[in-house]
PDB file of N, CA and C in Angstrom:
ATOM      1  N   UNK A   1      10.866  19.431   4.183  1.00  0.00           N
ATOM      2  CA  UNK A   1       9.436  19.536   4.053  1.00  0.00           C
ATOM      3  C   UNK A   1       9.040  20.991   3.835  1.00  0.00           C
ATOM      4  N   UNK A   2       9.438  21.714   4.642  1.00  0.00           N
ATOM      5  CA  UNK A   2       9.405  23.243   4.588  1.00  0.00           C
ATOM      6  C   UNK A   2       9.764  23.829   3.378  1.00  0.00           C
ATOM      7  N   UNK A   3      11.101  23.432   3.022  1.00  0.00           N
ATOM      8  CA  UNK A   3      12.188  23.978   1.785  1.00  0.00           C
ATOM      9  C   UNK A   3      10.910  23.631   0.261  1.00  0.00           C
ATOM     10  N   UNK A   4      10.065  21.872   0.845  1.00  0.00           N
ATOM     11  CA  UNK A   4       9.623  21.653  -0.632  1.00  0.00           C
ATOM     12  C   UNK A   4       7.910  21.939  -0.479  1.00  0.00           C
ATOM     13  N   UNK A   5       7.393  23.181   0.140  1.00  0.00           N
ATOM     14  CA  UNK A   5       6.520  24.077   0.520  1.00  0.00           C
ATOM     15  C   UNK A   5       5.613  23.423   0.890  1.00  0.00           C
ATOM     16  N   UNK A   6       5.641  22.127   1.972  1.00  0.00           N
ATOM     17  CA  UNK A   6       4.661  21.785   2.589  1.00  0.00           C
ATOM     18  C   UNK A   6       4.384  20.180   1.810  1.00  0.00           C
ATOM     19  N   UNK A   7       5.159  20.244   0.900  1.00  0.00           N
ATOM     20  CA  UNK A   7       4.032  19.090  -0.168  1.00  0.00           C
ATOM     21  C   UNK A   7       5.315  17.254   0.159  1.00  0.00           C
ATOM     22  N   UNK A   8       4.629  16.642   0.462  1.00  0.00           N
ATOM     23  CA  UNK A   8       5.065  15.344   1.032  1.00  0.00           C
ATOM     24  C   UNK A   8       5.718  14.577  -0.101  1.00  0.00           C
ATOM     25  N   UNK A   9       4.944  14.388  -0.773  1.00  0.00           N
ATOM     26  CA  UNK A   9       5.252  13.988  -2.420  1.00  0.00           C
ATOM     27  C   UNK A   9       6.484  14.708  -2.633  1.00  0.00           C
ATOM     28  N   UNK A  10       7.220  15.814  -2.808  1.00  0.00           N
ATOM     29  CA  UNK A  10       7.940  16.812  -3.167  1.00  0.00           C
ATOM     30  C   UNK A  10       9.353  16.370  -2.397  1.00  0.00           C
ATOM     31  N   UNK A  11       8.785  16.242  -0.958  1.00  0.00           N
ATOM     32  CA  UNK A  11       9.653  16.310   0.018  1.00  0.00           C
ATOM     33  C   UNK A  11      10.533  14.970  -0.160  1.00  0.00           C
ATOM     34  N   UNK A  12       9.737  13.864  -0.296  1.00  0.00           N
ATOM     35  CA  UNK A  12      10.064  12.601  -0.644  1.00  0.00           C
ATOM     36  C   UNK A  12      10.976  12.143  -1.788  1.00  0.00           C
ATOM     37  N   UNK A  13      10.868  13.074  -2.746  1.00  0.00           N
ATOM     38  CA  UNK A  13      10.994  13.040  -4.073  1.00  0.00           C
ATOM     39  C   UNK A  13      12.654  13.129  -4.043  1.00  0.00           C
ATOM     40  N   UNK A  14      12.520  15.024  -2.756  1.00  0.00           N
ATOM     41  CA  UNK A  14      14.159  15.489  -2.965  1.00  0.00           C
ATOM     42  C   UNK A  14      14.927  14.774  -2.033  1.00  0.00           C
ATOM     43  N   UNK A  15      14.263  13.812  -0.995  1.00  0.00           N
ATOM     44  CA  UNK A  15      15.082  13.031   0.107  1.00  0.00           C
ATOM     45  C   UNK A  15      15.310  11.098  -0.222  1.00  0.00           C
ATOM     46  N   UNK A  16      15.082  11.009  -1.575  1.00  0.00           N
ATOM     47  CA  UNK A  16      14.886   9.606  -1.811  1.00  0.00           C
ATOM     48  C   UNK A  16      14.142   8.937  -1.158  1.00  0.00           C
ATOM     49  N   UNK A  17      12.909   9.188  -0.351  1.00  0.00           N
ATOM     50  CA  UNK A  17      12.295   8.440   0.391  1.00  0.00           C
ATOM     51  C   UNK A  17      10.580   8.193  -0.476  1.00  0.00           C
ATOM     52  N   UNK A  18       9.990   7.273   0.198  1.00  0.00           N
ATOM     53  CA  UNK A  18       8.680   7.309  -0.249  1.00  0.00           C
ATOM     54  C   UNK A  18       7.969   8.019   0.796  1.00  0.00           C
ATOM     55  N   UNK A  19       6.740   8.079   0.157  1.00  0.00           N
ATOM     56  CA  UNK A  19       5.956   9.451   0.766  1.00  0.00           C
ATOM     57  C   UNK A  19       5.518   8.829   2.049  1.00  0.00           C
ATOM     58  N   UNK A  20       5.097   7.687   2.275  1.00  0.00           N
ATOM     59  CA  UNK A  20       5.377   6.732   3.709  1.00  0.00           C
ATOM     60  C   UNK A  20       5.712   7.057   4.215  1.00  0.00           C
ATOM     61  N   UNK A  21       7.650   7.099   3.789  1.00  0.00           N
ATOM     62  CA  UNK A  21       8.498   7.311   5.080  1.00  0.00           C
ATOM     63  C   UNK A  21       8.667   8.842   5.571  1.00  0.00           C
ATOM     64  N   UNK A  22       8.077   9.599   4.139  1.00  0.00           N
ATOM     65  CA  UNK A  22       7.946  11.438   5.425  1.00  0.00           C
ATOM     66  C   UNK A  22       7.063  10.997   5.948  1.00  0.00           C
ATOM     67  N   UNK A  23       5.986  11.039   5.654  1.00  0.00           N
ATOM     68  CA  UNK A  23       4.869  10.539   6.571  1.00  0.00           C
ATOM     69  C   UNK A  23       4.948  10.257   7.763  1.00  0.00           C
ATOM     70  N   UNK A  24       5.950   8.718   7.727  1.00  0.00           N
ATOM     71  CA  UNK A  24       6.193   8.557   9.388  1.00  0.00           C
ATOM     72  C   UNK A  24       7.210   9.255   9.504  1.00  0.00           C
ATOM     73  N   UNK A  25       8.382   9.846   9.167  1.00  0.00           N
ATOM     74  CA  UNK A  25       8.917  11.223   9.931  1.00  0.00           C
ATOM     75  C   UNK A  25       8.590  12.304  10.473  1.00  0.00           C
ATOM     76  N   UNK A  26       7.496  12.563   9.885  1.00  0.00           N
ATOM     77  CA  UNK A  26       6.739  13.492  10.101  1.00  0.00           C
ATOM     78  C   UNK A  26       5.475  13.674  11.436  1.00  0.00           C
ATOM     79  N   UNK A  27       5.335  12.514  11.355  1.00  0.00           N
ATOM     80  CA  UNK A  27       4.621  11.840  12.724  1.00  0.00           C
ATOM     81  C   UNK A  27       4.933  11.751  14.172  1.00  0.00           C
ATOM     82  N   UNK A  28       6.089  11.302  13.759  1.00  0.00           N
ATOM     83  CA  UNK A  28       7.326  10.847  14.247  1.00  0.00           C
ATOM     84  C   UNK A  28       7.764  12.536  15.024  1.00  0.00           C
ATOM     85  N   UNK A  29       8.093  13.507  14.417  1.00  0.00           N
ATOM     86  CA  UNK A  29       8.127  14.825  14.936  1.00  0.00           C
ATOM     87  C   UNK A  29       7.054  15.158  15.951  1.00  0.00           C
ATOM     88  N   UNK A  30       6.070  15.254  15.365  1.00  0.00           N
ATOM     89  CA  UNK A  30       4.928  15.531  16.222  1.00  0.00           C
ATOM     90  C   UNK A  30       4.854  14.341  17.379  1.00  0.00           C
ATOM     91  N   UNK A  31       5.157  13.125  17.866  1.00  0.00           N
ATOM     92  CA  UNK A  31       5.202  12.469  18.608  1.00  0.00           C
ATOM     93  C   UNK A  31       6.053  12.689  19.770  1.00  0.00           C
ATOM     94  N   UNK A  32       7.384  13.479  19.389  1.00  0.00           N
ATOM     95  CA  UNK A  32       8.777  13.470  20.011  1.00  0.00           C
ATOM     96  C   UNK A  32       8.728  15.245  20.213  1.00  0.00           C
ATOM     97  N   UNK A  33       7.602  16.081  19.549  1.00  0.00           N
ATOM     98  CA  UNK A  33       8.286  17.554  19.862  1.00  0.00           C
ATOM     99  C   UNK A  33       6.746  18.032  20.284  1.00  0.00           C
ATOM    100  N   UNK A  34       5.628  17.543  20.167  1.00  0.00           N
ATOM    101  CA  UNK A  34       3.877  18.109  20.165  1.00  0.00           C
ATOM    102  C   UNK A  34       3.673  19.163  19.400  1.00  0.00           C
ATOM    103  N   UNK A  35       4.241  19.301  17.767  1.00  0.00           N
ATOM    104  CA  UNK A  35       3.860  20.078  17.271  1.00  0.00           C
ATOM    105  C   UNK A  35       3.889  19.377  15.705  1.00  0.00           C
ATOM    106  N   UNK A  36       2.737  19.544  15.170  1.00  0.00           N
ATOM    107  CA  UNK A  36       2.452  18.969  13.932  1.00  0.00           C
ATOM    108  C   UNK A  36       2.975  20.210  12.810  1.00  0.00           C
ATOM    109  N   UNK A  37       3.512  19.561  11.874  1.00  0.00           N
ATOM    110  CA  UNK A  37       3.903  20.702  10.534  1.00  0.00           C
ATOM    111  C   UNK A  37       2.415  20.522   9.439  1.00  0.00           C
ATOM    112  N   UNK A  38       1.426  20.472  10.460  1.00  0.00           N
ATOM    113  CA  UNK A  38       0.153  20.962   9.652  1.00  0.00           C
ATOM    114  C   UNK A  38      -0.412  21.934  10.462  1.00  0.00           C
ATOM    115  N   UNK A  39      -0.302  21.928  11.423  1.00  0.00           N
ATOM    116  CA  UNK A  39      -0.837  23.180  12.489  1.00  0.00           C
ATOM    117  C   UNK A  39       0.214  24.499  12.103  1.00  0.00           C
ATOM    118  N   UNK A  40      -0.687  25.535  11.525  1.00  0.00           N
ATOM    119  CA  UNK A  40      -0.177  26.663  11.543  1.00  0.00           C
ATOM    120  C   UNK A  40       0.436  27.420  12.454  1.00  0.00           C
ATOM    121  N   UNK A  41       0.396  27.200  13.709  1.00  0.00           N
ATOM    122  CA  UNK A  41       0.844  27.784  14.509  1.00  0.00           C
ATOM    123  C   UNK A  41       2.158  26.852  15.554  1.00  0.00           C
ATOM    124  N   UNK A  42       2.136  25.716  14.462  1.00  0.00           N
ATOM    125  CA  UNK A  42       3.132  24.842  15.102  1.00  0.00           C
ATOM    126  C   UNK A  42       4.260  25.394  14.191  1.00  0.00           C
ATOM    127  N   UNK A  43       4.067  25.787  12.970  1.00  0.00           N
ATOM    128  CA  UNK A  43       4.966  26.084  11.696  1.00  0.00           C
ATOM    129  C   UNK A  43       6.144  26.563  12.427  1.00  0.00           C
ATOM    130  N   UNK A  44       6.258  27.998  13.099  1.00  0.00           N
ATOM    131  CA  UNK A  44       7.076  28.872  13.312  1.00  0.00           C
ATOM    132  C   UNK A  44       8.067  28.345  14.296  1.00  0.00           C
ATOM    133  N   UNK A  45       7.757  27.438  15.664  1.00  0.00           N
ATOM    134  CA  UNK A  45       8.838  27.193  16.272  1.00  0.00           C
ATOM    135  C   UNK A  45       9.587  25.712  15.541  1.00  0.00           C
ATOM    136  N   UNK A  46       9.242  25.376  14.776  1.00  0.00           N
ATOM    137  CA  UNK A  46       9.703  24.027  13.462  1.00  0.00           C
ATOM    138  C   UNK A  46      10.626  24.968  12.732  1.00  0.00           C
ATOM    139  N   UNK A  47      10.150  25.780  11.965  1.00  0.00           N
ATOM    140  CA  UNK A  47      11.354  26.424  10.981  1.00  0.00           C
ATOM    141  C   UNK A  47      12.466  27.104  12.221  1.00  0.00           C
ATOM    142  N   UNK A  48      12.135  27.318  13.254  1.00  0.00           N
ATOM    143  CA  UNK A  48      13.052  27.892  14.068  1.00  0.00           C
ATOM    144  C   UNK A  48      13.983  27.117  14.795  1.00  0.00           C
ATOM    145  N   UNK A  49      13.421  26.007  15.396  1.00  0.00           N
ATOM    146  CA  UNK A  49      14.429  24.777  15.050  1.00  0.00           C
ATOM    147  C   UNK A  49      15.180  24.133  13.956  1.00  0.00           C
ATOM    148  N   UNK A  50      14.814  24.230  13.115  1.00  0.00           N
ATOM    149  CA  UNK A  50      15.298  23.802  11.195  1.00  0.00           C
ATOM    150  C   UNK A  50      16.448  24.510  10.899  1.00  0.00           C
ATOM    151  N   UNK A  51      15.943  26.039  11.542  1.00  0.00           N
ATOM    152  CA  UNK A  51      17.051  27.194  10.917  1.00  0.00           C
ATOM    153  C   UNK A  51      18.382  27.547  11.917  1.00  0.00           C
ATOM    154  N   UNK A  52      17.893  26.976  13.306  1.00  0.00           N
ATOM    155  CA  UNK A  52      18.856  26.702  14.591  1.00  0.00           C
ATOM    156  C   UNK A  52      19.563  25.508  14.183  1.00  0.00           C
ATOM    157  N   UNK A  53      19.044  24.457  13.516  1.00  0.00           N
ATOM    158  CA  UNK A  53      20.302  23.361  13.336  1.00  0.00           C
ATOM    159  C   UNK A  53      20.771  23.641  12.403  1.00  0.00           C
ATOM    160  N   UNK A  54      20.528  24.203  11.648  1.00  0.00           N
ATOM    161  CA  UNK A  54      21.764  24.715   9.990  1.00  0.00           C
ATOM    162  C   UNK A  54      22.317  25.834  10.404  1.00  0.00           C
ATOM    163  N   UNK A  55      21.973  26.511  11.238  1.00  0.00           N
ATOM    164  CA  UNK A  55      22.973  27.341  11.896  1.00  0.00           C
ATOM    165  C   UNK A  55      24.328  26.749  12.790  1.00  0.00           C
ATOM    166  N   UNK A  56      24.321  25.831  13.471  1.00  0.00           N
ATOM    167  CA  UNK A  56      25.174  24.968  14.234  1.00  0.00           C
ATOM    168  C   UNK A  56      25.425  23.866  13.370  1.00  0.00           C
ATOM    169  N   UNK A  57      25.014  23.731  11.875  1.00  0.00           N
ATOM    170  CA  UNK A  57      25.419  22.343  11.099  1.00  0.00           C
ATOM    171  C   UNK A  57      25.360  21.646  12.080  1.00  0.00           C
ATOM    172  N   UNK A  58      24.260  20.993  12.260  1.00  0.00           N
ATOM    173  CA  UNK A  58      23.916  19.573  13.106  1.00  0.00           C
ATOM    174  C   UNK A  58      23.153  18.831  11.949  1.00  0.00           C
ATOM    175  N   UNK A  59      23.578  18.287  11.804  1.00  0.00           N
ATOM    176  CA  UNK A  59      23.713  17.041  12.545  1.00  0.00           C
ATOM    177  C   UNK A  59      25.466  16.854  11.824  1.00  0.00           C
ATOM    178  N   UNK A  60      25.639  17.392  10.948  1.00  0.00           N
ATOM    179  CA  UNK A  60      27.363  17.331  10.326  1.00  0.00           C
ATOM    180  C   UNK A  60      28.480  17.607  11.588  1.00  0.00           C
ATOM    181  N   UNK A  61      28.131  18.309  12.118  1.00  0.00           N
ATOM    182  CA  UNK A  61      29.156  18.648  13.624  1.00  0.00           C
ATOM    183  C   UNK A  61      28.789  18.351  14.921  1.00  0.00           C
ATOM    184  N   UNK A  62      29.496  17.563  15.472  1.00  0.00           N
ATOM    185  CA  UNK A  62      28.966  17.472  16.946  1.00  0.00           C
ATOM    186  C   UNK A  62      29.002  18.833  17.929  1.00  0.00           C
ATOM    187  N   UNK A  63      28.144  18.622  18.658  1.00  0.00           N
ATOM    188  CA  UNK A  63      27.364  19.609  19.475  1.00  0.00           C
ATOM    189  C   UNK A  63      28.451  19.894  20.620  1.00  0.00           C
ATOM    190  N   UNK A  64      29.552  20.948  20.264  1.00  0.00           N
ATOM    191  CA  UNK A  64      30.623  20.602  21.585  1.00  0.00           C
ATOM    192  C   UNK A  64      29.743  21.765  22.874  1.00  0.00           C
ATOM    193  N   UNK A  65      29.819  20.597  24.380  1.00  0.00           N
ATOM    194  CA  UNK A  65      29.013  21.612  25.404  1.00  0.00           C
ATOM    195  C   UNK A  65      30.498  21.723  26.233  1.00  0.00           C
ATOM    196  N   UNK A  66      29.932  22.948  26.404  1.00  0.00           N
ATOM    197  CA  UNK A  66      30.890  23.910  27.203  1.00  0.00           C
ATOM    198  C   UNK A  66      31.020  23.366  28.861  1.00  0.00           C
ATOM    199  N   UNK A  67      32.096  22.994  29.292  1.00  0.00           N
ATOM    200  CA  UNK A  67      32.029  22.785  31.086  1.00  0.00           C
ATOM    201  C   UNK A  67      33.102  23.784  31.488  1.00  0.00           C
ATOM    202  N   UNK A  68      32.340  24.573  32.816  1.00  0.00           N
ATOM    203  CA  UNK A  68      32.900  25.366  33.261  1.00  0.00           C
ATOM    204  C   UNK A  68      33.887  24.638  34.174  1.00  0.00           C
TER     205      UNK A  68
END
């Protein structure tokens, strides 16, 4: 959504989905995290999560947790 600058249509386009289903993904975020990717000030901790899971390739690699 971010990568296709906000635009749903766009986003849909590059994820094979219909604009519906960002829609309810997108909803769906804001339901599960309280931050909408229309609120400007929700933007920054979203791309910071976005850019934290492509940093750790998640969802491609499992999340190994460390036990002491």
């Amino acid at each position: 959504y971010f990568d296709a600058g906000g635009n749903t249509a766009e986003t849909a386009r590059r994820l094979h989905l219909s604009v519906r289903a960002v829609g309810y993904r997108l909803e769906r975020i804001h339901q599960l995290t309280g931050y909408s990717v229309s609120d400007p000030e929700a933007q920054l901790p979203l791309h910071v999560a976005v850019a934290g899971a492509r940093l750790l390739n998640w969802p491609d690699e499992a999340l190994a947790l460390e036990s002491d």
